[in-house]
N, C-alpha and C. Protein backbone atom coordinates (compact mmCIF):
# COMPACT_ATOMS: atom_id res chain seq x y z
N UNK A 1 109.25 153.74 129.82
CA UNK A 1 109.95 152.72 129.04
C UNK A 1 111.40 152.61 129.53
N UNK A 2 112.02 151.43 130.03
CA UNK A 2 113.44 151.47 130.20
C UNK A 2 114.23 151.50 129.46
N UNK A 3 115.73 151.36 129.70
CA UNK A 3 116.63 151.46 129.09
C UNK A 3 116.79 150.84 127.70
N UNK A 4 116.62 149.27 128.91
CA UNK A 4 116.49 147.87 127.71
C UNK A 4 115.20 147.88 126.50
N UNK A 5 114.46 148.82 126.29
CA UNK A 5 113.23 148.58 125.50
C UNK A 5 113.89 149.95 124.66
N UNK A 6 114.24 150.76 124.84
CA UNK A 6 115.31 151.48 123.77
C UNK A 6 116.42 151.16 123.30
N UNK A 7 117.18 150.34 123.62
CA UNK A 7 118.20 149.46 123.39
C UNK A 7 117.80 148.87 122.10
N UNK A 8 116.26 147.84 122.43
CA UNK A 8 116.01 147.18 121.61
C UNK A 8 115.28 147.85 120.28
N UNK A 9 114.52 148.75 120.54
CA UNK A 9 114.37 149.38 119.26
C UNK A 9 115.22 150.05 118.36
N UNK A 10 116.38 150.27 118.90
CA UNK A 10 117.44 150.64 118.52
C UNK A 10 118.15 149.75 117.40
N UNK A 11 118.45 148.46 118.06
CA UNK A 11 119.11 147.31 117.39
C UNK A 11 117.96 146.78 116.23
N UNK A 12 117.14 147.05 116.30
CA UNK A 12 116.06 146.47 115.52
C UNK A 12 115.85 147.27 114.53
N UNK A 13 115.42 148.43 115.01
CA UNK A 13 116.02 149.93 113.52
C UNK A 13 117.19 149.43 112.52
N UNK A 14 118.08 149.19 113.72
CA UNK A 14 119.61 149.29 112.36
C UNK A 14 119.33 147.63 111.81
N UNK A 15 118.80 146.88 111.97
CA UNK A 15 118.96 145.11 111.57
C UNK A 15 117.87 145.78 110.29
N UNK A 16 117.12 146.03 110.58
CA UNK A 16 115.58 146.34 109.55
C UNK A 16 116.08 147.04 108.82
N UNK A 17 117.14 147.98 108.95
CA UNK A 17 117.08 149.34 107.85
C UNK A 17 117.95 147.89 106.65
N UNK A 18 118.99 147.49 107.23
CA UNK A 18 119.81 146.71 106.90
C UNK A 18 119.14 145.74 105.66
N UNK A 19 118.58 144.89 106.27
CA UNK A 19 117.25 144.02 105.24
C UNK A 19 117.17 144.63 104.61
N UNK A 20 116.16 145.59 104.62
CA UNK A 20 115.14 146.61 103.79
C UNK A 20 116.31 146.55 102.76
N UNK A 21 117.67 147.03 103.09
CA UNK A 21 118.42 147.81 102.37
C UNK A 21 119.09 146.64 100.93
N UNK A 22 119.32 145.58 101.37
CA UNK A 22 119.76 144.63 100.84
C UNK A 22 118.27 143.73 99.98
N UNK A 23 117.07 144.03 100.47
CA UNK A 23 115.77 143.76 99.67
C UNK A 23 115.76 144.61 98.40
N UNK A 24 115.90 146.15 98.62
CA UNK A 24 115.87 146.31 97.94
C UNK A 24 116.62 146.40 96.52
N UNK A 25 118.02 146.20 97.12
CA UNK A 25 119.31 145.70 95.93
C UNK A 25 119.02 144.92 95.30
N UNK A 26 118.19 143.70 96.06
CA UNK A 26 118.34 142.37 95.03
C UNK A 26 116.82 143.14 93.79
N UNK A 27 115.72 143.90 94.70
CA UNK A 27 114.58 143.77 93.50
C UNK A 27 114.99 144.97 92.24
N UNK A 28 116.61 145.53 92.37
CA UNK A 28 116.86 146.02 90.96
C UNK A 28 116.93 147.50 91.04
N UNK A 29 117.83 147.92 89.70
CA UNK A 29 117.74 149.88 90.27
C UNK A 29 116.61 150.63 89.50
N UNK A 30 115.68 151.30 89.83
CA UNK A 30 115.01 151.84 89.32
C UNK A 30 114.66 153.37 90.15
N UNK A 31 114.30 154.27 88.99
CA UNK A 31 113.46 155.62 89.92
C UNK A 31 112.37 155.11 90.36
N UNK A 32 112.39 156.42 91.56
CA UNK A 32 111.14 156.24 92.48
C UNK A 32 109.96 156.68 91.60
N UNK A 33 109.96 157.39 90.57
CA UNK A 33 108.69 157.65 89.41
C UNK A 33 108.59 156.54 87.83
N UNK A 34 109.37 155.62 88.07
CA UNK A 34 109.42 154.71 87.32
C UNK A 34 108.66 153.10 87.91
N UNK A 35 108.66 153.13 89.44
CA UNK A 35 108.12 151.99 90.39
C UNK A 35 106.57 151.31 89.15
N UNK A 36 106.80 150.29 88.81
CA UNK A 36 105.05 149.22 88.74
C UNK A 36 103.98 149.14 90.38
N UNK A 37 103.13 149.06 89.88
CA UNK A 37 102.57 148.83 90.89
C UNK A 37 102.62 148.03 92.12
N UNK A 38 103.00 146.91 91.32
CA UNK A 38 103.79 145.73 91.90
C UNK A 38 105.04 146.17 93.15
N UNK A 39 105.93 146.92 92.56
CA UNK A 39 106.85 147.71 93.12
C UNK A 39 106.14 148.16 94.27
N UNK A 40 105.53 149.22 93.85
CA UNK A 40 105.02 150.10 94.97
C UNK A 40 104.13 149.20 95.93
N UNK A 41 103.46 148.26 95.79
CA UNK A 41 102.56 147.39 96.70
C UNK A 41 103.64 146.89 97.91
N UNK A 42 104.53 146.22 97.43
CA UNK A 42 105.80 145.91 97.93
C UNK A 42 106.29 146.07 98.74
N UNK A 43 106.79 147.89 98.37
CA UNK A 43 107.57 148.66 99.41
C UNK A 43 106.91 149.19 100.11
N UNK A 44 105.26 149.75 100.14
CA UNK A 44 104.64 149.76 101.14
C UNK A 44 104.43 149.03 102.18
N UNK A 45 104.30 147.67 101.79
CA UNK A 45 103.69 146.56 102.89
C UNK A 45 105.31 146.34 103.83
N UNK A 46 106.23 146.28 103.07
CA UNK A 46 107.54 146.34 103.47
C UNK A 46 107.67 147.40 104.55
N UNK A 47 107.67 148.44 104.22
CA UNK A 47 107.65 149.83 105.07
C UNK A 47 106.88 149.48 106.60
N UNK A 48 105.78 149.12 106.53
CA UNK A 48 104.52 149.12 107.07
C UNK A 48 105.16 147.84 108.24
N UNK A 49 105.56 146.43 107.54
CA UNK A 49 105.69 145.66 108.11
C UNK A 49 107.60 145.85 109.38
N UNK A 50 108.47 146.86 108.69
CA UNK A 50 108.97 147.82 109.90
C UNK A 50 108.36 148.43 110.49
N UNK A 51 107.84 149.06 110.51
CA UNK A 51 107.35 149.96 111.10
C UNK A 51 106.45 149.33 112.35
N UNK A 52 105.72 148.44 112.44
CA UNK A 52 105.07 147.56 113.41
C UNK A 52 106.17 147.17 114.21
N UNK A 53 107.24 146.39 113.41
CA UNK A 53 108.20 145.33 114.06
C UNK A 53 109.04 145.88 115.68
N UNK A 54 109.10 147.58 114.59
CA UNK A 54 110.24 148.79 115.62
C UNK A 54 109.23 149.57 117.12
N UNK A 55 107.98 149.04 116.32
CA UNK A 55 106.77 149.45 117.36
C UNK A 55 106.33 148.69 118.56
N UNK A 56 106.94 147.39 118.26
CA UNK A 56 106.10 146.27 119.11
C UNK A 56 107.45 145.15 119.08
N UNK A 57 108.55 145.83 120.59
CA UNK A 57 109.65 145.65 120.32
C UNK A 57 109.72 143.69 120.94
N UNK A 58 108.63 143.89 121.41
CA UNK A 58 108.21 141.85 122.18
C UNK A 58 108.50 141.15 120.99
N UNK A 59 108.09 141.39 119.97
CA UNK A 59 107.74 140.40 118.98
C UNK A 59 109.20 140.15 118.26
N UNK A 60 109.84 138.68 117.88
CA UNK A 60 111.21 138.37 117.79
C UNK A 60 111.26 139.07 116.38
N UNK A 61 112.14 139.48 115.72
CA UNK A 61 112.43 140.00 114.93
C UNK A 61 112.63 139.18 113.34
N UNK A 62 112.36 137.72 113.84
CA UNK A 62 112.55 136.65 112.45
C UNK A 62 111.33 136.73 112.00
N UNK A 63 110.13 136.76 112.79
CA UNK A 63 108.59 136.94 112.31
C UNK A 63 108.52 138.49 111.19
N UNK A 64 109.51 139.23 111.21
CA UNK A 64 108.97 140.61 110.58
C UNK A 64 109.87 140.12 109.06
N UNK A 65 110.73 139.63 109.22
CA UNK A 65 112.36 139.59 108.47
C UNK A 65 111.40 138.10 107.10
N UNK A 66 111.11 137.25 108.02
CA UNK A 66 110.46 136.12 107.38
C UNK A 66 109.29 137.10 105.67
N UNK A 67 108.57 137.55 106.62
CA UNK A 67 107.59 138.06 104.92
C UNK A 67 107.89 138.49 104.78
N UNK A 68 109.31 139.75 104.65
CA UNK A 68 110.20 140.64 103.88
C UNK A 68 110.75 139.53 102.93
N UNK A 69 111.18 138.37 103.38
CA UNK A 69 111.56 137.62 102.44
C UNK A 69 110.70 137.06 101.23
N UNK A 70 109.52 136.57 101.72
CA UNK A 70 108.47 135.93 101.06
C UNK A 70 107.97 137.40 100.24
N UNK A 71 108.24 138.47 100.33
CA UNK A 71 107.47 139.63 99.68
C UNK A 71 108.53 140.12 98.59
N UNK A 72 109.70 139.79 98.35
CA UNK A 72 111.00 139.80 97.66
C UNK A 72 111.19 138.58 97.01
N UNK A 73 110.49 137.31 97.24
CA UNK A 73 110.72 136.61 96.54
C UNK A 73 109.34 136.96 95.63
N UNK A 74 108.04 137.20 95.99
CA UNK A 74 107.07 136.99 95.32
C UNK A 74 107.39 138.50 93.76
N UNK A 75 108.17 139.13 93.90
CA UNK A 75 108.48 140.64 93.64
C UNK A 75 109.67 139.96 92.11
N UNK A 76 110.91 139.37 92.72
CA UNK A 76 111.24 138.51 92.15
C UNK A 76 110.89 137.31 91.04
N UNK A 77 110.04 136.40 91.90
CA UNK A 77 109.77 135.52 90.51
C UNK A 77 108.78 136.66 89.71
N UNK A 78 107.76 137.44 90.04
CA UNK A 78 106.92 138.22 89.01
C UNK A 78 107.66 138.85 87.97
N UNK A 79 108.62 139.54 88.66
CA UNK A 79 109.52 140.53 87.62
C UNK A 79 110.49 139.46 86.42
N UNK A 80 110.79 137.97 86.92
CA UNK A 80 111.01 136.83 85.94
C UNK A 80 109.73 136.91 84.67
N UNK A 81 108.48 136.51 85.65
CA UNK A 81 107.42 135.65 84.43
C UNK A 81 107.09 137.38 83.39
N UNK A 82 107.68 138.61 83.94
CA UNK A 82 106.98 139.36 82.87
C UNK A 82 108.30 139.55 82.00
N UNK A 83 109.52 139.53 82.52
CA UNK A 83 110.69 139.49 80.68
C UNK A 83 110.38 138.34 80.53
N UNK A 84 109.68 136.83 80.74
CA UNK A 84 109.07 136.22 79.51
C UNK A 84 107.87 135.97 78.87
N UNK A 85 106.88 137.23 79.61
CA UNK A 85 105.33 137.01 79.19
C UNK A 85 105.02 138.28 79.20
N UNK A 86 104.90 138.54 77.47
CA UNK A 86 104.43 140.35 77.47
C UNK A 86 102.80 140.59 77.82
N UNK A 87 102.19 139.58 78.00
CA UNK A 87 100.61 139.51 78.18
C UNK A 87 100.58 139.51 79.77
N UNK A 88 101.19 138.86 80.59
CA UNK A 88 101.30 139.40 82.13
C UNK A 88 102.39 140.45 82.58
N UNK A 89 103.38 141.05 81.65
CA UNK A 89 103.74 142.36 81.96
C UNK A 89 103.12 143.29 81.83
N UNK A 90 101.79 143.35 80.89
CA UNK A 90 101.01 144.49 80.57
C UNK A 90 99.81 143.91 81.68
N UNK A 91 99.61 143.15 82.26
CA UNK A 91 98.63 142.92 83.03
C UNK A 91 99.01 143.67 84.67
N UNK A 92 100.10 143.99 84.85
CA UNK A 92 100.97 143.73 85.91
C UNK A 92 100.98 145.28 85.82
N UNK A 93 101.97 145.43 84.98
CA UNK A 93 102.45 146.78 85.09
C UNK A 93 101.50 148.15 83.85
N UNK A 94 100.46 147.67 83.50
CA UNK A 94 99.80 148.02 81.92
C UNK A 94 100.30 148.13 80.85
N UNK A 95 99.97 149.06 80.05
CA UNK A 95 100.44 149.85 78.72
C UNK A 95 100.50 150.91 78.88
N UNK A 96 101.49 151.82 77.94
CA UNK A 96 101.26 153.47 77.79
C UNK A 96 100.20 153.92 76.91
N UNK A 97 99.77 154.69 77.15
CA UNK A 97 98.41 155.47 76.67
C UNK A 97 98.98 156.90 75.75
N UNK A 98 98.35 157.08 74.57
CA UNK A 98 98.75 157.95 73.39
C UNK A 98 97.62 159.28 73.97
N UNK A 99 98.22 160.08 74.61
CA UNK A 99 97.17 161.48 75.15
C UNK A 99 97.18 162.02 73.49
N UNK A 100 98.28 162.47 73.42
CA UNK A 100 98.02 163.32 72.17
C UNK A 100 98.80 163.06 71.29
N UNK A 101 98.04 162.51 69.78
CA UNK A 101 98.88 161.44 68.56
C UNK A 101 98.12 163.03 67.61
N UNK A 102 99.00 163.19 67.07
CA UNK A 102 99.57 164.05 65.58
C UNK A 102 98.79 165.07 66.06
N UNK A 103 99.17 166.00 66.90
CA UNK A 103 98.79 167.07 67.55
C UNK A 103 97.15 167.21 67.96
N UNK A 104 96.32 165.87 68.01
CA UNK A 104 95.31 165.83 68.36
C UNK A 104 95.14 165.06 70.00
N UNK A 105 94.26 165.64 70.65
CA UNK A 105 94.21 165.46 71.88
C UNK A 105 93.19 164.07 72.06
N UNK A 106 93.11 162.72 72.63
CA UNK A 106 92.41 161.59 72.67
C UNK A 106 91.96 161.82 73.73
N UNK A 107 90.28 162.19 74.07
CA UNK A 107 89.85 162.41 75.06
C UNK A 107 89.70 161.29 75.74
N UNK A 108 89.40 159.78 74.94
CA UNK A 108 88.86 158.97 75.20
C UNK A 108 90.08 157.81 76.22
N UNK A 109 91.32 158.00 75.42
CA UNK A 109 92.25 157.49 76.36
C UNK A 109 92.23 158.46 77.66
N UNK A 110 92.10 159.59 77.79
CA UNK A 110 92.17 160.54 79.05
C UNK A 110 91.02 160.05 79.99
N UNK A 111 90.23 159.57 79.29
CA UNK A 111 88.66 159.13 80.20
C UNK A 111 89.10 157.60 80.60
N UNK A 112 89.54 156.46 80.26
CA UNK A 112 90.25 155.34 80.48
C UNK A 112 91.42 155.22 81.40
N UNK A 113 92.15 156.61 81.66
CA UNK A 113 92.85 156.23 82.54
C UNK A 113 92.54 157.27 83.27
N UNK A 114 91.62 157.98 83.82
CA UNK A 114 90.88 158.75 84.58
C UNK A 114 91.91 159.82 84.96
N UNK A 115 92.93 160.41 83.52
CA UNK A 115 93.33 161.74 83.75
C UNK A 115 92.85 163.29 82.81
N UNK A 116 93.07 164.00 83.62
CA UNK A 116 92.04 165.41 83.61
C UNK A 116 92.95 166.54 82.34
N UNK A 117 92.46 167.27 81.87
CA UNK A 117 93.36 168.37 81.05
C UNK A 117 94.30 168.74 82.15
N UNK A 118 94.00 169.59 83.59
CA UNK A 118 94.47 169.89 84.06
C UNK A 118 95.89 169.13 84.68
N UNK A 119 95.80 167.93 84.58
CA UNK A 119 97.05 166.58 84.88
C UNK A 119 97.49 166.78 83.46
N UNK A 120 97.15 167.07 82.56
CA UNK A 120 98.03 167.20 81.62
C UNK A 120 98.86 168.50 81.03
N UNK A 121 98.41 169.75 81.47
CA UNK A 121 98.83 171.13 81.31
C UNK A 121 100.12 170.85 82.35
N UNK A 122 99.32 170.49 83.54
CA UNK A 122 101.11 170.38 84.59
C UNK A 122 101.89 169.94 83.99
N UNK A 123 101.83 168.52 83.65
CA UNK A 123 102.77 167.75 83.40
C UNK A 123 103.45 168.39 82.20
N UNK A 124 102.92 169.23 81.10
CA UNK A 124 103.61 169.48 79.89
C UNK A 124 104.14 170.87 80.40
N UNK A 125 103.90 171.84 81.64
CA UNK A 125 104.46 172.60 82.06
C UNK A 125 105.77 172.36 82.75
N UNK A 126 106.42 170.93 83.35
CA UNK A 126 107.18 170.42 83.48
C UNK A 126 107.95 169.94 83.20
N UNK A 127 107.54 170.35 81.74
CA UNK A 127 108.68 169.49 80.54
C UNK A 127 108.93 171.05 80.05
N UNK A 128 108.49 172.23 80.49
CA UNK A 128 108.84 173.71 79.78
C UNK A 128 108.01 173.70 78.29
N UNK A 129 106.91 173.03 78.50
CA UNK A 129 105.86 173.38 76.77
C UNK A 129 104.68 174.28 77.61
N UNK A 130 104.65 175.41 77.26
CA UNK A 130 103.83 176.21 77.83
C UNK A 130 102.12 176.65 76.76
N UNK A 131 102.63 175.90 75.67
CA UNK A 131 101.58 175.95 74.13
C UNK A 131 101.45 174.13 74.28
N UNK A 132 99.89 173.92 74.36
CA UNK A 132 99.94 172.66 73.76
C UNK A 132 99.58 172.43 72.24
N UNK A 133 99.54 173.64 71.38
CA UNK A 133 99.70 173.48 70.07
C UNK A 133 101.42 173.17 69.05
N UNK A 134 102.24 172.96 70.57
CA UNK A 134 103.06 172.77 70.01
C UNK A 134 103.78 170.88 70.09
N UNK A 135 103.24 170.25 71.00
CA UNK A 135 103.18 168.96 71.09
C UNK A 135 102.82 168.06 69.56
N UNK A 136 103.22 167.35 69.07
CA UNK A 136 102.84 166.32 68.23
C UNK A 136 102.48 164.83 68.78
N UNK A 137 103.24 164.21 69.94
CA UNK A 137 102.83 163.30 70.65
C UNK A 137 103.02 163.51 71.94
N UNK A 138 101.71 162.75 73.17
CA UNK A 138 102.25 162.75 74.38
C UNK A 138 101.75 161.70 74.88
N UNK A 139 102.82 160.75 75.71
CA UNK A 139 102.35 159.85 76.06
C UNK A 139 102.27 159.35 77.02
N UNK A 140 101.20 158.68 78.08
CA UNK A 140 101.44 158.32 79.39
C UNK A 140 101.73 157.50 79.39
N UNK A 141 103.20 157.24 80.09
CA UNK A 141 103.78 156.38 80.66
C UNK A 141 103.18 155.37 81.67
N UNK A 142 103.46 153.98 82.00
CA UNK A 142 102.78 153.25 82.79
C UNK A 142 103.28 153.66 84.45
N UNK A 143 103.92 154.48 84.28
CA UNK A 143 104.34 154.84 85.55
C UNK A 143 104.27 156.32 86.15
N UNK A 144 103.33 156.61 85.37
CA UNK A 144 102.22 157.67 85.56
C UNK A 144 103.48 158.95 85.16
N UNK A 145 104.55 158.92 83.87
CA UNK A 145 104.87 160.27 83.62
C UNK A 145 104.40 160.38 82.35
N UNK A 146 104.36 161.40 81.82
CA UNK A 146 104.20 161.84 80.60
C UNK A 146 105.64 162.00 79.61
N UNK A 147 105.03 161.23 78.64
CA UNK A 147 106.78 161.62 77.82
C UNK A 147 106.29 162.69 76.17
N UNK A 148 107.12 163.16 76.24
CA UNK A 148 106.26 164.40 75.04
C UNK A 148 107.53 164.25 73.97
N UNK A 149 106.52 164.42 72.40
CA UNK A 149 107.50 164.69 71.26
C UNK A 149 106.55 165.88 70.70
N UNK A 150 108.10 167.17 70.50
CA UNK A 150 107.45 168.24 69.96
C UNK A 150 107.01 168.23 68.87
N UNK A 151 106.53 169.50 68.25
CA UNK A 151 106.44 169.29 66.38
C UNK A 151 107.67 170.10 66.29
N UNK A 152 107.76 169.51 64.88
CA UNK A 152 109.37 170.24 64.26
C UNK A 152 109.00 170.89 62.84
N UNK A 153 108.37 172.42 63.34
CA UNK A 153 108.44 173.21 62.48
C UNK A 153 109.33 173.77 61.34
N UNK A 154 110.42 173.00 61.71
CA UNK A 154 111.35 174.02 60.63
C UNK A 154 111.57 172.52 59.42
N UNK A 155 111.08 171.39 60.42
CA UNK A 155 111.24 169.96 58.58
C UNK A 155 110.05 169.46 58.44
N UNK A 156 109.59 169.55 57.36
CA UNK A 156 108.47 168.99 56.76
C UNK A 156 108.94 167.68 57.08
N UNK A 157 108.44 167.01 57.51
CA UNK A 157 108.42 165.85 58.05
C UNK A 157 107.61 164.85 59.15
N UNK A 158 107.37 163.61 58.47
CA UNK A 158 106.43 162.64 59.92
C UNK A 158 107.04 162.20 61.19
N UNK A 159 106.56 163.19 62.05
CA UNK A 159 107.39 163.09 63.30
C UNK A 159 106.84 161.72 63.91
N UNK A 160 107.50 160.61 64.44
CA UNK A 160 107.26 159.36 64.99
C UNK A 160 107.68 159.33 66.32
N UNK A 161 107.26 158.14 66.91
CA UNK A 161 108.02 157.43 68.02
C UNK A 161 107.79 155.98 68.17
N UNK A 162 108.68 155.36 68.92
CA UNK A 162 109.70 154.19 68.39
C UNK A 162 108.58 153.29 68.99
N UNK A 163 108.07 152.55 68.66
CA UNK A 163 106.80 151.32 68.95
C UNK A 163 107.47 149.71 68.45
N UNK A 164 107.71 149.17 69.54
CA UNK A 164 108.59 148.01 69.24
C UNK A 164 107.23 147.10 68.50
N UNK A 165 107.89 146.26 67.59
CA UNK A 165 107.30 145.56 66.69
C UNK A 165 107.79 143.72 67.22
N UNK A 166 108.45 143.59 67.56
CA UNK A 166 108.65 142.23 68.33
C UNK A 166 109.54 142.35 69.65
N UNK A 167 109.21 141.89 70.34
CA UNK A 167 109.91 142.36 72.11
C UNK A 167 110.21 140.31 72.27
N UNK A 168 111.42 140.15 72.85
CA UNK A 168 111.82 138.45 73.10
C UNK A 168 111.15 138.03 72.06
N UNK A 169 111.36 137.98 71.01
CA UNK A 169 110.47 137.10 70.08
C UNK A 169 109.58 137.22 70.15
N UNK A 170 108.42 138.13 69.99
CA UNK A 170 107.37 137.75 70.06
C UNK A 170 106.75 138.94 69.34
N UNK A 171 105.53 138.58 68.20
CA UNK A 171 105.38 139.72 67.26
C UNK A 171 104.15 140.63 68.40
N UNK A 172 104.51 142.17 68.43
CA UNK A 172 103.28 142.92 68.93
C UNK A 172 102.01 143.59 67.30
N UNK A 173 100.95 142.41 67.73
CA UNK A 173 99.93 142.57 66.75
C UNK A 173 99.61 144.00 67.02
N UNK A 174 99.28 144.44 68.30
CA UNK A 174 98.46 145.57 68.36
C UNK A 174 99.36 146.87 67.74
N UNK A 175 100.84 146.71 68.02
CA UNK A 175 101.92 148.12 67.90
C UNK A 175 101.70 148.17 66.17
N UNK A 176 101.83 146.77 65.50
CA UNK A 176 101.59 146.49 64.47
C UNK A 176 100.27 147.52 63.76
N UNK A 177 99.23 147.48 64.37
CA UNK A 177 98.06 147.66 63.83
C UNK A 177 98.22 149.27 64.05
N UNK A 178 98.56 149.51 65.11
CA UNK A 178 98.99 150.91 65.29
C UNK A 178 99.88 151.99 64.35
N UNK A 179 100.83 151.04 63.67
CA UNK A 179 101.48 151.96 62.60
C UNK A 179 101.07 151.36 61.22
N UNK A 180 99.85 150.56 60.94
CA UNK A 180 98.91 150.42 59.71
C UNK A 180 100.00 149.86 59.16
N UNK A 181 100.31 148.42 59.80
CA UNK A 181 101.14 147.48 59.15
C UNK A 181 100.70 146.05 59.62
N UNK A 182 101.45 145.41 58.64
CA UNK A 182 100.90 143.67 58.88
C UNK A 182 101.67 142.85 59.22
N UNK A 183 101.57 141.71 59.90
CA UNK A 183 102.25 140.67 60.24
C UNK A 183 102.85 139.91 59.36
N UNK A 184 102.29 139.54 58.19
CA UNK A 184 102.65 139.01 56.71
C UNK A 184 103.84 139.83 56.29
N UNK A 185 103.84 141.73 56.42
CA UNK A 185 104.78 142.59 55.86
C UNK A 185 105.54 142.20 56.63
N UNK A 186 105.58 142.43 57.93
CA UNK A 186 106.79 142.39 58.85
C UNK A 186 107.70 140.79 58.15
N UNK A 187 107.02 140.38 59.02
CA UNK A 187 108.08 138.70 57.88
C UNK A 187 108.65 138.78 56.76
N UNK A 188 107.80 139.47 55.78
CA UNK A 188 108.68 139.42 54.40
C UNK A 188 110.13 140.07 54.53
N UNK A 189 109.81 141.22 55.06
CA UNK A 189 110.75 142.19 55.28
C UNK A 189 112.03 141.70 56.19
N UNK A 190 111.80 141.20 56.95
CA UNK A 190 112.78 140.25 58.00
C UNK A 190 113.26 139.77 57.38
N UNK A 191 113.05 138.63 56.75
CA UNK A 191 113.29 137.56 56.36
C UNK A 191 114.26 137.92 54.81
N UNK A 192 113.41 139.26 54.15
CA UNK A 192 114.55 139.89 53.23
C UNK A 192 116.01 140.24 53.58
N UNK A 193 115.76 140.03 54.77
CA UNK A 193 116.97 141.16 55.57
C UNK A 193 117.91 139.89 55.83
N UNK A 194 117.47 138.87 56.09
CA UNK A 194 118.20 137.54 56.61
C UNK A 194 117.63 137.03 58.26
N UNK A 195 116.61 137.66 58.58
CA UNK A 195 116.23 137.31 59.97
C UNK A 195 115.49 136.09 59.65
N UNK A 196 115.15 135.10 59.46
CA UNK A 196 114.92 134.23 59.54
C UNK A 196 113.94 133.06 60.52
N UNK A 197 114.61 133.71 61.64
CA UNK A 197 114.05 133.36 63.17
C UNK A 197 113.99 134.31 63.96
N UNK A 198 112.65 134.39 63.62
CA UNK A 198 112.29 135.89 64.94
C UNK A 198 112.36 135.88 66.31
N UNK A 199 112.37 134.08 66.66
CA UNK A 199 112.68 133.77 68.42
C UNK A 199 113.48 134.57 68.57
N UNK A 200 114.91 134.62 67.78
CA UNK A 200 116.42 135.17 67.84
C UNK A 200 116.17 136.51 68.22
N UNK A 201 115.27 137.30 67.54
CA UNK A 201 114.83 138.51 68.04
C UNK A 201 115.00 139.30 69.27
N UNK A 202 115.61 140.18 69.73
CA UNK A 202 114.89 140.51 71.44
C UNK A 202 114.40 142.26 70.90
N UNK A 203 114.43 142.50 70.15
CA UNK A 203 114.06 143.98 70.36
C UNK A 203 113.63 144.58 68.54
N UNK A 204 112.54 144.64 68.15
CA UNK A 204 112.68 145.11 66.77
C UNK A 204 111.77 146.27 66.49
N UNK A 205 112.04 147.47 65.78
CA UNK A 205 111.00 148.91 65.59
C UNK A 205 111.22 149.03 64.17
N UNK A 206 109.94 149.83 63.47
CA UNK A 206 110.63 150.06 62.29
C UNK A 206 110.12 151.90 62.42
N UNK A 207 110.62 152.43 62.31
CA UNK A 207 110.62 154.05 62.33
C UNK A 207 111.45 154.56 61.20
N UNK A 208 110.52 156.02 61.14
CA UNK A 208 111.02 157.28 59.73
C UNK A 208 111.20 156.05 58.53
N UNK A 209 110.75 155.23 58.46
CA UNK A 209 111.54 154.03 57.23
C UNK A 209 112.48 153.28 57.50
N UNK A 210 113.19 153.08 58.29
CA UNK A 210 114.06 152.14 58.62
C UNK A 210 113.81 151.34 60.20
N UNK A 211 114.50 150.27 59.47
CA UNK A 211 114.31 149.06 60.88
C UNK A 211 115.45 149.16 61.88
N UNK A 212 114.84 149.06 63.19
CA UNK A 212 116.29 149.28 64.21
C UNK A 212 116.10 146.99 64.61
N UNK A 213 117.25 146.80 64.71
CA UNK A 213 117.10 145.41 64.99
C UNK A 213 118.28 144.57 66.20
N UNK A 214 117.90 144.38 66.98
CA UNK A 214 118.82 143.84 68.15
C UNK A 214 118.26 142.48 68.63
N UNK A 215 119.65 141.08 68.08
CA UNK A 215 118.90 140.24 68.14
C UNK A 215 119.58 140.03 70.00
N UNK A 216 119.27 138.44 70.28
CA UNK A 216 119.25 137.91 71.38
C UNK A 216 120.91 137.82 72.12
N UNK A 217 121.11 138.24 73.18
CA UNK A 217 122.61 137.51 73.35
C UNK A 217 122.75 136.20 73.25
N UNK A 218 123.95 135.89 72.87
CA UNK A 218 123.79 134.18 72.86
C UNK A 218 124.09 133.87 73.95
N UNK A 219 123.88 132.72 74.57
CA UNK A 219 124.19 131.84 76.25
C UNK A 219 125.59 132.15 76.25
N UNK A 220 126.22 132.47 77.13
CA UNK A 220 127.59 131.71 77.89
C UNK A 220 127.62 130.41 78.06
């Protein structure tokens, strides 16, 4: 290989890292154990599509740069249509799964998302719970972590976690049905409060008895 064909892989390394680098600014900050699938599809094909470009130094460098673009825009508008469509954000990225609700273990969600006891002993060994009689909830995350709430032996008390009840306006029937409440209650209760217009809404839970409520920013 001559000079000039290291030269060029050279210049093509640093232009690509460059892209890559500025692709990935615009698609947002997130952990690498937090990535959607979407994400990860992405930065693979991305990866993949350097990796050829730096390999097969003939080929002009706008042909590799071109579907980095088209793969950042498609990454882009998706990550738009799901903050305004909670039915293709859960299609996209799923739901979290309840492993273990009031210190009982759901085999049946573990069989649905095809994880094992043993994926779950690690993972709660990683959080330092070495007893899983001491867990009250654990939940898989859509981004494959586990998030754990202990029991709290020393207060008699219903240990919860926070299940949004309207996300952008929009009521969640199922979170609803999940904490053995109604759509009819929720309204009354709003609407006692002065909420009025739930569009206005962007974020609402009701936990331990009280409502957490954060409505919409208004436009500039």
């Amino acid at each position: 290989m001559s000079l000039y064909h290291y030269f060029t892989i050279g210049w093509k390394t640093i232009i690509l890292y460059l892209v890559i680098l500025v692709i990935f600014r615009f698609m947002g900050k997130r952990e690498i154990g937090e990535l959607s699938v979407l994400d990860l599809v992405i930065f693979i094909m991305i990866g993949e599509l350097a990796a050829v470009a730096i390999e097969n130094h003939r080929e002009p460098i706008a042909h590799t740069i071109l579907p980095m673009v088209i793969l950042l825009g498609i990454q882009v508008l998706f990550a738009f249509i799901s903050l305004k469509n909670p039915k293709f954000r859960q299609m996209i990225d799923g739901t979290p799964s309840i492993i273990i609700r009031k210190g009982k273990i759901d085999e049946k969600a573990m069989k649905k998302q095809r994880y094992n006891f043993d994926d779950l002993l690690m993972q709660l060994r990683q959080k330092d719970i070495n007893n899983i009689a001491d867990v009250e909830y654990a939940i898989l995350e859509t981004s494959g972590e586990l998030s754990v709430i202990k029991k709290d032996n020393k207060k008699k008390q219903t240990i919860t976690y926070t299940l949004p009840l309207i996300v952008d306006g929009k009521i969640s029937i199922e979170n609803l049905a999940n904490r053995q409440l109604s759509e009819t209650w929720l309204r009354r209760e709003l609407r006692s409060r002065g909420y009025l217009d739930l569009t206005r809404i962007s974020f609402c839970s009701f936990q331990d008895g009280e409502f957490f409520i954060d409505l919409k920013d208004d436009p500039e």
